[in-house]
Every structure is written in C-alpha cells, then in structure tokens.
N, C-alpha and C. Protein backbone atom coordinates (compact mmCIF):
# COMPACT_ATOMS: atom_id res chain seq x y z
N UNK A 1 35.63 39.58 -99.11
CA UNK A 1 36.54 40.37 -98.28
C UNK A 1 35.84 40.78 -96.98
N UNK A 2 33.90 40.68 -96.55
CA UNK A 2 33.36 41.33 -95.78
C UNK A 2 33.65 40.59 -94.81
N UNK A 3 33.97 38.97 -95.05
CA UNK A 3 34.19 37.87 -94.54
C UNK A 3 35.48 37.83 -93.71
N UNK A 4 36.31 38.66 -93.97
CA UNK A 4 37.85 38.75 -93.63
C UNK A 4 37.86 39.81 -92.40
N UNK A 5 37.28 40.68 -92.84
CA UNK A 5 36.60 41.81 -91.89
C UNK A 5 36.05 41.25 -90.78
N UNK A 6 34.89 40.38 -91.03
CA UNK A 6 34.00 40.09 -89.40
C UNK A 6 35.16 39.27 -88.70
N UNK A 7 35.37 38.01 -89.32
CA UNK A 7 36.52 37.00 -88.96
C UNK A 7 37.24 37.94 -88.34
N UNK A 8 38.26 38.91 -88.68
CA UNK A 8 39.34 39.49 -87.52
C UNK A 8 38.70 40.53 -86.64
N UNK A 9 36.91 41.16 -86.81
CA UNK A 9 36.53 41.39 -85.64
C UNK A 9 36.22 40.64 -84.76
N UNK A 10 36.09 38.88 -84.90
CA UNK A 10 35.30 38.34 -83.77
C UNK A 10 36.40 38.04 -83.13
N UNK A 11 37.64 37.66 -83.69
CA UNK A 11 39.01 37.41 -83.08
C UNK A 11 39.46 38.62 -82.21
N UNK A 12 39.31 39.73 -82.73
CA UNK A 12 39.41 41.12 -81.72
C UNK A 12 38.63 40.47 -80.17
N UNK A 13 37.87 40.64 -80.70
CA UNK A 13 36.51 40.68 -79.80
C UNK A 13 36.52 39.88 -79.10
N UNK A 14 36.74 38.45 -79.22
CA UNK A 14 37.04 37.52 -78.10
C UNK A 14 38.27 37.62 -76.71
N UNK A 15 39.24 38.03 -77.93
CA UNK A 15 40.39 38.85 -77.39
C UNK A 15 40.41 39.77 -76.63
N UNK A 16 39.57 41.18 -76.65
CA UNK A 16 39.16 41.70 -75.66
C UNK A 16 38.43 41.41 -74.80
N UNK A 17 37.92 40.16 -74.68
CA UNK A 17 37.01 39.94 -73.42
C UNK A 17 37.95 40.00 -72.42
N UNK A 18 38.90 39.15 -72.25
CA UNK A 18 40.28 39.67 -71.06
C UNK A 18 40.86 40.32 -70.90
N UNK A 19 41.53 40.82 -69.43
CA UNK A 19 41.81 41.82 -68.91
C UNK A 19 43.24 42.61 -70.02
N UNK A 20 43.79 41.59 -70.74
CA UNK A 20 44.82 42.06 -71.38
C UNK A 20 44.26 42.44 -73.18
N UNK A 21 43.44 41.87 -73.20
CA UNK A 21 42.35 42.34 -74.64
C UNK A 21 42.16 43.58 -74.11
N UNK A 22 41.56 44.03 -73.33
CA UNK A 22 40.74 45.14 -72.95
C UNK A 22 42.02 46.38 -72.85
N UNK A 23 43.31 45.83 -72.16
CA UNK A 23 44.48 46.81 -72.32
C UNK A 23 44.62 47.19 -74.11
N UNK A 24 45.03 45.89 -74.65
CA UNK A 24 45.28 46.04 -76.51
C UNK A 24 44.25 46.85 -76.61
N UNK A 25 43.20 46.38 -76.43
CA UNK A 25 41.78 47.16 -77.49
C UNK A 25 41.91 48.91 -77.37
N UNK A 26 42.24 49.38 -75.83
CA UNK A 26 42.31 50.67 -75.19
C UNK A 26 43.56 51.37 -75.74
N UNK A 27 44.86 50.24 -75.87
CA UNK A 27 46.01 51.15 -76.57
C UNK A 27 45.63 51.06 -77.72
N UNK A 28 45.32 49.94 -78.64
CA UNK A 28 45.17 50.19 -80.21
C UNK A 28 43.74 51.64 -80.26
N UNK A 29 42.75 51.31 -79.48
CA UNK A 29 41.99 52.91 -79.72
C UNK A 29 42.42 54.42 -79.59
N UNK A 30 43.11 54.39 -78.71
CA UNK A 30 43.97 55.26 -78.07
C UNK A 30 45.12 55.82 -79.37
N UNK A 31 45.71 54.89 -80.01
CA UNK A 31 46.35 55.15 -81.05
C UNK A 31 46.07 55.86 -82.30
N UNK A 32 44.32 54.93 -82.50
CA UNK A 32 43.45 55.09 -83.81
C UNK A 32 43.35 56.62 -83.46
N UNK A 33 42.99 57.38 -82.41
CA UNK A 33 42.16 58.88 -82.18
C UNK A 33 43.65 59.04 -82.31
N UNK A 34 44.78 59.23 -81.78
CA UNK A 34 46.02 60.14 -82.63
C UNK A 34 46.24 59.52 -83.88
N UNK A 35 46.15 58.76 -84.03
CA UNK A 35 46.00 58.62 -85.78
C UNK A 35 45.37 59.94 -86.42
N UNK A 36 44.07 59.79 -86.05
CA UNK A 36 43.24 60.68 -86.79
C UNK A 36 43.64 61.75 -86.50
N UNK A 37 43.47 61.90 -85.30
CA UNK A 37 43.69 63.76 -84.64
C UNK A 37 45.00 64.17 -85.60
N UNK A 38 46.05 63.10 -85.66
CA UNK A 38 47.25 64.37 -86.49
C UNK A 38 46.82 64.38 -88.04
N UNK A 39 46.59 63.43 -88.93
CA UNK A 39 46.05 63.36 -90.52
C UNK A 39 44.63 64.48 -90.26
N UNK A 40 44.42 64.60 -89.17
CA UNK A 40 43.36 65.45 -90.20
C UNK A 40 43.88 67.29 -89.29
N UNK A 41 45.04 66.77 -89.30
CA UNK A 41 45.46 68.47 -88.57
C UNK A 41 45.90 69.35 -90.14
N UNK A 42 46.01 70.15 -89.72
CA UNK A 42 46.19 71.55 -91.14
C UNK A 42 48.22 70.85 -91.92
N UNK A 43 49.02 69.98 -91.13
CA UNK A 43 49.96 69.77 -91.83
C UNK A 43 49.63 68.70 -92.73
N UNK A 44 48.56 68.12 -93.01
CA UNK A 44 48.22 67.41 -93.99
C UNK A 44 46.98 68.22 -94.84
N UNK A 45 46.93 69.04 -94.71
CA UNK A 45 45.56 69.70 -95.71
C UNK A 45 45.58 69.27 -97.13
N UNK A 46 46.54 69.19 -97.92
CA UNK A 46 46.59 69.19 -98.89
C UNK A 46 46.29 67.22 -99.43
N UNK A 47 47.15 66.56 -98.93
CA UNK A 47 47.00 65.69 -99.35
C UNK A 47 45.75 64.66 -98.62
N UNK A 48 45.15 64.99 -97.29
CA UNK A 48 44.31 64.27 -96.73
C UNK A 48 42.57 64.24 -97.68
N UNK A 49 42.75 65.26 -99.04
CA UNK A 49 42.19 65.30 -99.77
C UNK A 49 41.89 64.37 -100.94
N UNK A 50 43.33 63.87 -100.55
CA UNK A 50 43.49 63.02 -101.98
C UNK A 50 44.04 61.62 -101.51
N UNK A 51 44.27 61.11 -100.51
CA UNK A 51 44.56 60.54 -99.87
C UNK A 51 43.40 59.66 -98.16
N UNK A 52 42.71 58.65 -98.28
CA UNK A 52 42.25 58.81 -97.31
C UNK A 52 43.17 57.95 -96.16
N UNK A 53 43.22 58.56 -94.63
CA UNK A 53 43.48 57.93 -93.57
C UNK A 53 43.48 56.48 -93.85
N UNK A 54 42.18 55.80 -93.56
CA UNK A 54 42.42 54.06 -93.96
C UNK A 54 41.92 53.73 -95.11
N UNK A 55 42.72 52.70 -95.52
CA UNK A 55 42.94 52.93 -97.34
C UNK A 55 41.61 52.37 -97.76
N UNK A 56 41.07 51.33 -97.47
CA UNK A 56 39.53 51.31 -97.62
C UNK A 56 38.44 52.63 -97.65
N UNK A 57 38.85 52.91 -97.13
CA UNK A 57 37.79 54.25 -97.35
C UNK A 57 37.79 55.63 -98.39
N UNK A 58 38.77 54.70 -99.54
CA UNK A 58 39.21 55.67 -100.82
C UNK A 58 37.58 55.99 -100.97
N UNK A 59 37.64 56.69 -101.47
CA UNK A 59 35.99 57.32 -102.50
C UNK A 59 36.81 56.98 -103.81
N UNK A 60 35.52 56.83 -105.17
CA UNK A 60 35.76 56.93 -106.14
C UNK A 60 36.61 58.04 -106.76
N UNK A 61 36.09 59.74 -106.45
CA UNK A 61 36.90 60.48 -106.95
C UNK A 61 38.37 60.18 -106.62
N UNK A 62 38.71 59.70 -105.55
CA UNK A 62 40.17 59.68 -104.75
C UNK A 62 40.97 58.10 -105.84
N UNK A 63 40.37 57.58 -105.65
CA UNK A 63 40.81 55.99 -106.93
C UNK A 63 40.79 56.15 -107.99
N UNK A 64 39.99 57.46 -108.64
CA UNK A 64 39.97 58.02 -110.33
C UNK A 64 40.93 59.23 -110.06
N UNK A 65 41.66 59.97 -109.30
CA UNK A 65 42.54 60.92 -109.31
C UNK A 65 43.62 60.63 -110.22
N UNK A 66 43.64 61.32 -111.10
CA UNK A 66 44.71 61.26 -112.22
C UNK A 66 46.25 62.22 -112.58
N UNK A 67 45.73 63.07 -111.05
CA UNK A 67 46.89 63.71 -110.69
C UNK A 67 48.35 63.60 -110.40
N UNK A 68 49.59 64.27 -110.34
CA UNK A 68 50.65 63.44 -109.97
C UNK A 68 50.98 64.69 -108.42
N UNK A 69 51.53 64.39 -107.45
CA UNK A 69 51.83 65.63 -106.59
C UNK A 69 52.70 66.88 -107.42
N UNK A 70 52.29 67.99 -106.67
CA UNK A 70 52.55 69.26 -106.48
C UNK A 70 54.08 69.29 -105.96
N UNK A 71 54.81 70.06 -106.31
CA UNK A 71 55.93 70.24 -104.79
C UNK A 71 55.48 70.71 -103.48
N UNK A 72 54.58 71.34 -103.14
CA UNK A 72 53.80 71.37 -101.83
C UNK A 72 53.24 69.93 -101.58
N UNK A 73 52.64 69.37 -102.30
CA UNK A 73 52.26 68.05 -101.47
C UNK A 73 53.32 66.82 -101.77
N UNK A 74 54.69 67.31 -102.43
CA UNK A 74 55.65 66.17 -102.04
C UNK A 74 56.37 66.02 -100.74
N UNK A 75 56.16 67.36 -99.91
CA UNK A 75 56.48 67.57 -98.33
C UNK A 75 55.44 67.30 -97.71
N UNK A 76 54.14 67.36 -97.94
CA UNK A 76 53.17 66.62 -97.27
C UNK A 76 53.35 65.11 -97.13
N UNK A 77 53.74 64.55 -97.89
CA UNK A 77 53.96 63.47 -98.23
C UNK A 77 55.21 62.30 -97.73
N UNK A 78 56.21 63.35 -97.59
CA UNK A 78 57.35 62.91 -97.07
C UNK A 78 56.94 63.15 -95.48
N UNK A 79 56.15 63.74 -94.64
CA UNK A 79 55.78 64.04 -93.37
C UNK A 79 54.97 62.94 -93.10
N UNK A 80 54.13 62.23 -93.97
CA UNK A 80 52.84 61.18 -94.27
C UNK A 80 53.80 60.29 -94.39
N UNK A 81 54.77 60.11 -94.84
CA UNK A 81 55.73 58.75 -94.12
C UNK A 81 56.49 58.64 -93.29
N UNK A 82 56.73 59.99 -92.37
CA UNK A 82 56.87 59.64 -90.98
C UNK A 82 56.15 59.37 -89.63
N UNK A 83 54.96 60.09 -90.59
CA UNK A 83 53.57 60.07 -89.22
C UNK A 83 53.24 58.49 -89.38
N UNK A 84 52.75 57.54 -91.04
CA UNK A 84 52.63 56.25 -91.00
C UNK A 84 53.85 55.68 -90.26
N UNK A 85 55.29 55.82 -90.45
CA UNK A 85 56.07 54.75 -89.68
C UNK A 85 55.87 54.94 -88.17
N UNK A 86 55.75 56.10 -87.68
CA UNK A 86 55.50 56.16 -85.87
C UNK A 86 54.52 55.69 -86.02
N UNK A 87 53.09 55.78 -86.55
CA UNK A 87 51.82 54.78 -86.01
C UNK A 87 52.16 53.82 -86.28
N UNK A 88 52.15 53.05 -87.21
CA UNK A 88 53.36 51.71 -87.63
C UNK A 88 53.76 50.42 -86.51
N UNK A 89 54.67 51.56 -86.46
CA UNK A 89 55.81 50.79 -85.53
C UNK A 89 55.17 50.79 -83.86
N UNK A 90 54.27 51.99 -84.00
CA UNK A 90 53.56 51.57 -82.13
C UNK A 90 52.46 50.72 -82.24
N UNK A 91 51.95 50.63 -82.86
CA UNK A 91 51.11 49.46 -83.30
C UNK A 91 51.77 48.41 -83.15
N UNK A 92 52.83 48.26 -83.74
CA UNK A 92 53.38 46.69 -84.32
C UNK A 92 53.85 46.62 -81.88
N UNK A 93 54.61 47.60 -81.81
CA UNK A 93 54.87 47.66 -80.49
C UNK A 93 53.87 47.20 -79.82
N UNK A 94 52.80 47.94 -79.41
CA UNK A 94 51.46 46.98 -79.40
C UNK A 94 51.36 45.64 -79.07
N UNK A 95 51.34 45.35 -80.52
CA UNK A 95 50.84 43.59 -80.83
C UNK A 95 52.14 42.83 -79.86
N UNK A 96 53.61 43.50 -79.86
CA UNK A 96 54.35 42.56 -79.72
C UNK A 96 54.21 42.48 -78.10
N UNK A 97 53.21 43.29 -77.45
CA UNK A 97 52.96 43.72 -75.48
C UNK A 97 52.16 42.81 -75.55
N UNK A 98 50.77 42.87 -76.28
CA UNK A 98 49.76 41.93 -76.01
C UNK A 98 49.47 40.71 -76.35
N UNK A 99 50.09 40.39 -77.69
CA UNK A 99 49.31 39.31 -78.38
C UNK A 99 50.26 37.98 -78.09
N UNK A 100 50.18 37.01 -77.77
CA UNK A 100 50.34 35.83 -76.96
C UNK A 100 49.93 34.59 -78.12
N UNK A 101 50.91 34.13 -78.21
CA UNK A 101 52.10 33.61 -78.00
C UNK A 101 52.69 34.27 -78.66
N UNK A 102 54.06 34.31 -77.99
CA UNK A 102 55.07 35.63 -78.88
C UNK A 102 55.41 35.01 -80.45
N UNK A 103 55.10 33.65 -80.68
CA UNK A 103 55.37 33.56 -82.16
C UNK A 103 54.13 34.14 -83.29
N UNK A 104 53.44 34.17 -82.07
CA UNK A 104 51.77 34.41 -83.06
C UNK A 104 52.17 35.88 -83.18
N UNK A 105 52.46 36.57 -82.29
CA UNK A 105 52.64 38.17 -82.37
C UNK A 105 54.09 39.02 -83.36
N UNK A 106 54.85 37.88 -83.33
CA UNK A 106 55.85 37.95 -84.02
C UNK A 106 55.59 37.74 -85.53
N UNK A 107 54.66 36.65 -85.48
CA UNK A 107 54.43 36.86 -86.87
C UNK A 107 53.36 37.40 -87.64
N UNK A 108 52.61 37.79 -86.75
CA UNK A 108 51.66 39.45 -87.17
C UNK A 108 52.26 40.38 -87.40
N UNK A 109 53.56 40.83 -86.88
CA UNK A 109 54.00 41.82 -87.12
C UNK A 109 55.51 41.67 -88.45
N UNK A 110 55.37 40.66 -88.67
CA UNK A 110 56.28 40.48 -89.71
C UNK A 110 55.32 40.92 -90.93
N UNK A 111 54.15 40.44 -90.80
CA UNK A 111 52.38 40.59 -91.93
C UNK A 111 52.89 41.90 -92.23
N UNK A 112 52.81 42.29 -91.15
CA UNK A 112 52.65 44.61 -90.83
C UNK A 112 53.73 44.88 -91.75
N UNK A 113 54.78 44.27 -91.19
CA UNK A 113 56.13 45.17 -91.82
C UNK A 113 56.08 45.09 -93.47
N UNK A 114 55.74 44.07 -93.66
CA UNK A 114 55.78 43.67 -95.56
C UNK A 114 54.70 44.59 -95.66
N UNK A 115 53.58 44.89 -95.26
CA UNK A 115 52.68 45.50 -95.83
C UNK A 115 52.89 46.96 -95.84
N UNK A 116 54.03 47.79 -94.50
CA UNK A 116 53.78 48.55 -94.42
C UNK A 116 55.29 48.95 -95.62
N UNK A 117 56.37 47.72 -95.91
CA UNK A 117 57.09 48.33 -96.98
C UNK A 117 56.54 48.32 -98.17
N UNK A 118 55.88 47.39 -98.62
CA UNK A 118 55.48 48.06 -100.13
C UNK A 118 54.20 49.20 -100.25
N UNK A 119 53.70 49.46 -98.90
CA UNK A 119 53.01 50.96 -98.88
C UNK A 119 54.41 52.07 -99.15
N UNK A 120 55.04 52.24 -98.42
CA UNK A 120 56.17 52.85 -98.88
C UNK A 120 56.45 52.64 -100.07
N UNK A 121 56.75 51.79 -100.37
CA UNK A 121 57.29 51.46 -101.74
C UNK A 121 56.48 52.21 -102.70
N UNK A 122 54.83 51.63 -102.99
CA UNK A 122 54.18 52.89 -103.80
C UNK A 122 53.86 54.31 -103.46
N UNK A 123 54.33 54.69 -101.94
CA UNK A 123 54.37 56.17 -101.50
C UNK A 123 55.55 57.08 -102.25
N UNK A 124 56.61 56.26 -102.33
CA UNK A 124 58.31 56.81 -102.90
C UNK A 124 58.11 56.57 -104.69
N UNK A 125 57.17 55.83 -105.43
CA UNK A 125 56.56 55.58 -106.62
C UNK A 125 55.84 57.24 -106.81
N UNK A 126 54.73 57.21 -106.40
CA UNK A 126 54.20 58.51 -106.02
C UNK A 126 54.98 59.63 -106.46
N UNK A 127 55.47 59.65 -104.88
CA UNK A 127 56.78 61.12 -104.83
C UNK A 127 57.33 61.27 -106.28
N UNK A 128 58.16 59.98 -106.76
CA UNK A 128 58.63 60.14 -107.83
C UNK A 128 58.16 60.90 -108.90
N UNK A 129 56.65 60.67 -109.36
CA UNK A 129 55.89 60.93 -109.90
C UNK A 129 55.73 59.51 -111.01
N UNK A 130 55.85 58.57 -110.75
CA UNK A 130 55.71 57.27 -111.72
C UNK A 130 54.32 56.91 -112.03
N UNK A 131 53.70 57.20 -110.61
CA UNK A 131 52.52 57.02 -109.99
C UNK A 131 51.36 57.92 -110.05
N UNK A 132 49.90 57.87 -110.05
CA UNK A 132 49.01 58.86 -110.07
C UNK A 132 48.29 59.04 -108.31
N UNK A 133 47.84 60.02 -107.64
CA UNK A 133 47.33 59.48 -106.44
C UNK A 133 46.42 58.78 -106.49
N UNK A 134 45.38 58.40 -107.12
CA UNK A 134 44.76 57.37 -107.71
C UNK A 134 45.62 55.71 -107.72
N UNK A 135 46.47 55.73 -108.55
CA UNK A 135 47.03 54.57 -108.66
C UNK A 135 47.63 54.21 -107.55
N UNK A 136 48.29 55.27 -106.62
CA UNK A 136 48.58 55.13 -105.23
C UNK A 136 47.52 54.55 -104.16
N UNK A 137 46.66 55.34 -104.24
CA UNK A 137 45.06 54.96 -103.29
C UNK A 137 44.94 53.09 -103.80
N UNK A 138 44.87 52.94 -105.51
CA UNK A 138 44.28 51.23 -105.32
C UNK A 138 45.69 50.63 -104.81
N UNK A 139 46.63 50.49 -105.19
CA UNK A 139 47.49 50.03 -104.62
C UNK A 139 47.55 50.08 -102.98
N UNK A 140 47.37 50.95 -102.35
CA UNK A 140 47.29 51.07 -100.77
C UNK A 140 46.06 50.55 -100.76
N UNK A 141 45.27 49.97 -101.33
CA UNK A 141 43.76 49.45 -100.74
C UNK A 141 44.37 47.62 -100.95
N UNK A 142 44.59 47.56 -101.70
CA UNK A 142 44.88 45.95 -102.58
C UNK A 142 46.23 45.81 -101.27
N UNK A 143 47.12 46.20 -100.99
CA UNK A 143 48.17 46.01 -100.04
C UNK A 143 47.53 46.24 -98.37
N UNK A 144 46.48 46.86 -98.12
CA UNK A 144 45.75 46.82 -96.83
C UNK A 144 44.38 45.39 -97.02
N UNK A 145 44.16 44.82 -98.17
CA UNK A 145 43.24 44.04 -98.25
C UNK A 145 44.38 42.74 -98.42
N UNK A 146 45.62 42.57 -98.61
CA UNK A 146 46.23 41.27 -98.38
C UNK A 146 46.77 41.23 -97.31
N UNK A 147 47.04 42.28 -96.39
CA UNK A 147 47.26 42.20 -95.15
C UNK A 147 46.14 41.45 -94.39
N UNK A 148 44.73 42.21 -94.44
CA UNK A 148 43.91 41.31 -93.55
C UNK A 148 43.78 40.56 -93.37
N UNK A 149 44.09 39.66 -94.98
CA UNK A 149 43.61 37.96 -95.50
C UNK A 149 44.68 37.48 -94.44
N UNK A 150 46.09 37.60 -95.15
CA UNK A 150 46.90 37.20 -94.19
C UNK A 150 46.93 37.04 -92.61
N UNK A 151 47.00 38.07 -92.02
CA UNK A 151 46.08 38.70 -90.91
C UNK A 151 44.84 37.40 -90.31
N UNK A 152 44.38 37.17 -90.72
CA UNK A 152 43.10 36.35 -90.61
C UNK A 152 43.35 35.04 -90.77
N UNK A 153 44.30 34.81 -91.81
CA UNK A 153 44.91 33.06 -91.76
C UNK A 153 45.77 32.58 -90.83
N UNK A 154 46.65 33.77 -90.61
CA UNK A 154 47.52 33.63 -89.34
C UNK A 154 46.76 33.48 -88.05
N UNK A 155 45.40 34.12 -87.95
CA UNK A 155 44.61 34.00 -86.42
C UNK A 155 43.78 32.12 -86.71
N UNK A 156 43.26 32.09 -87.91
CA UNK A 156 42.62 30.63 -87.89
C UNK A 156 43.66 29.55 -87.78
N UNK A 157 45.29 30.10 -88.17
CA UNK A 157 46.09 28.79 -87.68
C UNK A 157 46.77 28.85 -86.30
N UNK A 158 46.65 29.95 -85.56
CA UNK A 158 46.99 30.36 -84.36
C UNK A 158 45.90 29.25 -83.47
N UNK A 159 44.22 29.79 -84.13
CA UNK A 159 43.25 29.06 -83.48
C UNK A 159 43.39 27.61 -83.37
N UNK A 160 43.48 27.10 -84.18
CA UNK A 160 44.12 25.58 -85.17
C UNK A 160 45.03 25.20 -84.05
N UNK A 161 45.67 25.46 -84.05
CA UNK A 161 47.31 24.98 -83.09
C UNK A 161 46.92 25.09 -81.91
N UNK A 162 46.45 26.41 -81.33
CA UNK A 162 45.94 26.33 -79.75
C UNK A 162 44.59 25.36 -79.40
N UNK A 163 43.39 25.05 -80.26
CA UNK A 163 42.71 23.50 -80.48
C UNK A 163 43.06 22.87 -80.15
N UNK A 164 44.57 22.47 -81.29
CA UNK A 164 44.80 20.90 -81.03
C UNK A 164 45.84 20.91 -79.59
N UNK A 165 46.27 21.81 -79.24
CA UNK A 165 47.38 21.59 -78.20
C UNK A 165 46.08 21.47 -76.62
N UNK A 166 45.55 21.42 -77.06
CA UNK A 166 44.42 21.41 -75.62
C UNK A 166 44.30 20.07 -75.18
C-alpha cells in the first residue's frame, strides 16, 4: 500500500511542477488547513476523539473502540457529514478546474463519489448504532485505501494513453 502512496505522490508532484499543478497543489492545501482548522474546532470535541480526520491515521485504541455513539455524539456526527460532503465536493470541484483531460478528471471524481458514498454509508451504519466506532474507523480506512489503488490505476492508465498518443 506504501507503494500506492509514493506512486500518487510522484504523480502529484510532477503535476505540480506547472503553473496549473502549482494552482491544484495551493487550492487542494488551502482546503487540507480548513479541513483541519474546522475537525479540530470544539464542534467536533467529542467525536474527533474517536474518530481520526484522515482515516489512515486511526491509532489502535480508535480501531479497537468498541463503543456505539452517545446522543451527543450522534449530532456530532450528523455535522461530520456535512463538514465531509462540503470538503468532498470542493475537492472533487477542484480536480474537475485542474486535472486535464476532462475524462481523466471526470473519472477521478466518479473514484471520490463511490468512496465518499459508502463512507456515508458506514457513517449512517454508525448513527444507527449497527456499527462500533471502531468498526467504523476500519471500514473508513479499507474504503480510503481502495480509493487510492483506484486512484493510482486511473493515473498509470491516464499515463499509458497520454504515452501512446505522443
């Protein structure tokens, strides 16, 4: 998976060498710091505990949580799926400004949308209480780790096609 990781940083990275990389790289950073700045503001206290920002970065205690939510953190929660769909969707907005050719960007962001509904999907699992935040956290890690793959096959056949069309 570390492999999937460098692969869509060097693709970043090449990408930002031009003047329109360097715009993406500045709005997607620009995004990441309000990302953070609102998840780690006091309307998430409760669940940014049990829950991390990017799903890779569960800790063990947070993947062994055997808890189900509180009614205080089922409104945290329902707020945590409107703050994910606005980052979401400006992101996906994003990709669809910068990333070239509009089928390549179109279909990155089709990647996003599947990934970002069955995050929902085990967020509303959750709420329910079907779910443990634990079982929530691996599930949001395993659904952010088939995104990348994907993510990453879509850039080596993007690469592939723009090769041979040369």
């Amino acid at each position: 998976m570390n492999n999937l990781f460098k692969s869509l940083a060097l693709f970043l990275a090449l990408f930002s060498l031009n003047a329109s990389g360097q715009n993406y790289k500045a709005d997607i950073d620009s995004l990441r710091q309000q990302q953070r700045s609102i998840y780690e503001s006091s309307d998430f206290k409760l669940i940014s505990k049990k829950i991390p920002l990017i799903p890779k970065d569960a800790t063990l205690e947070q993947l062994a949580d055997t808890s189900k939510p509180t009614k205080e953190e089922k409104i945290e929660l329902a707020k945590f799926q409107q703050f994910r769909s606005r980052i979401d969707e400006r992101g996906n907005q994003i990709s669809m400004i910068y990333m070239k050719p509009e089928t390549y960007a179109t279909a990155l962001v089709a990647i996003r949308r599947d990934s970002q509904d069955k995050t929902e999907a085990a967020l509303m699992e959750l709420n329910a209480g079907k779910i443990t935040f634990g079982q929530f956290n691996k599930k949001r890690r395993d659904i952010s780790e088939d995104m990348a793959a994907k993510q990453v096959q879509l850039g080596a056949e993007a690469k592939a096609a723009a090769a041979a069309g040369r």
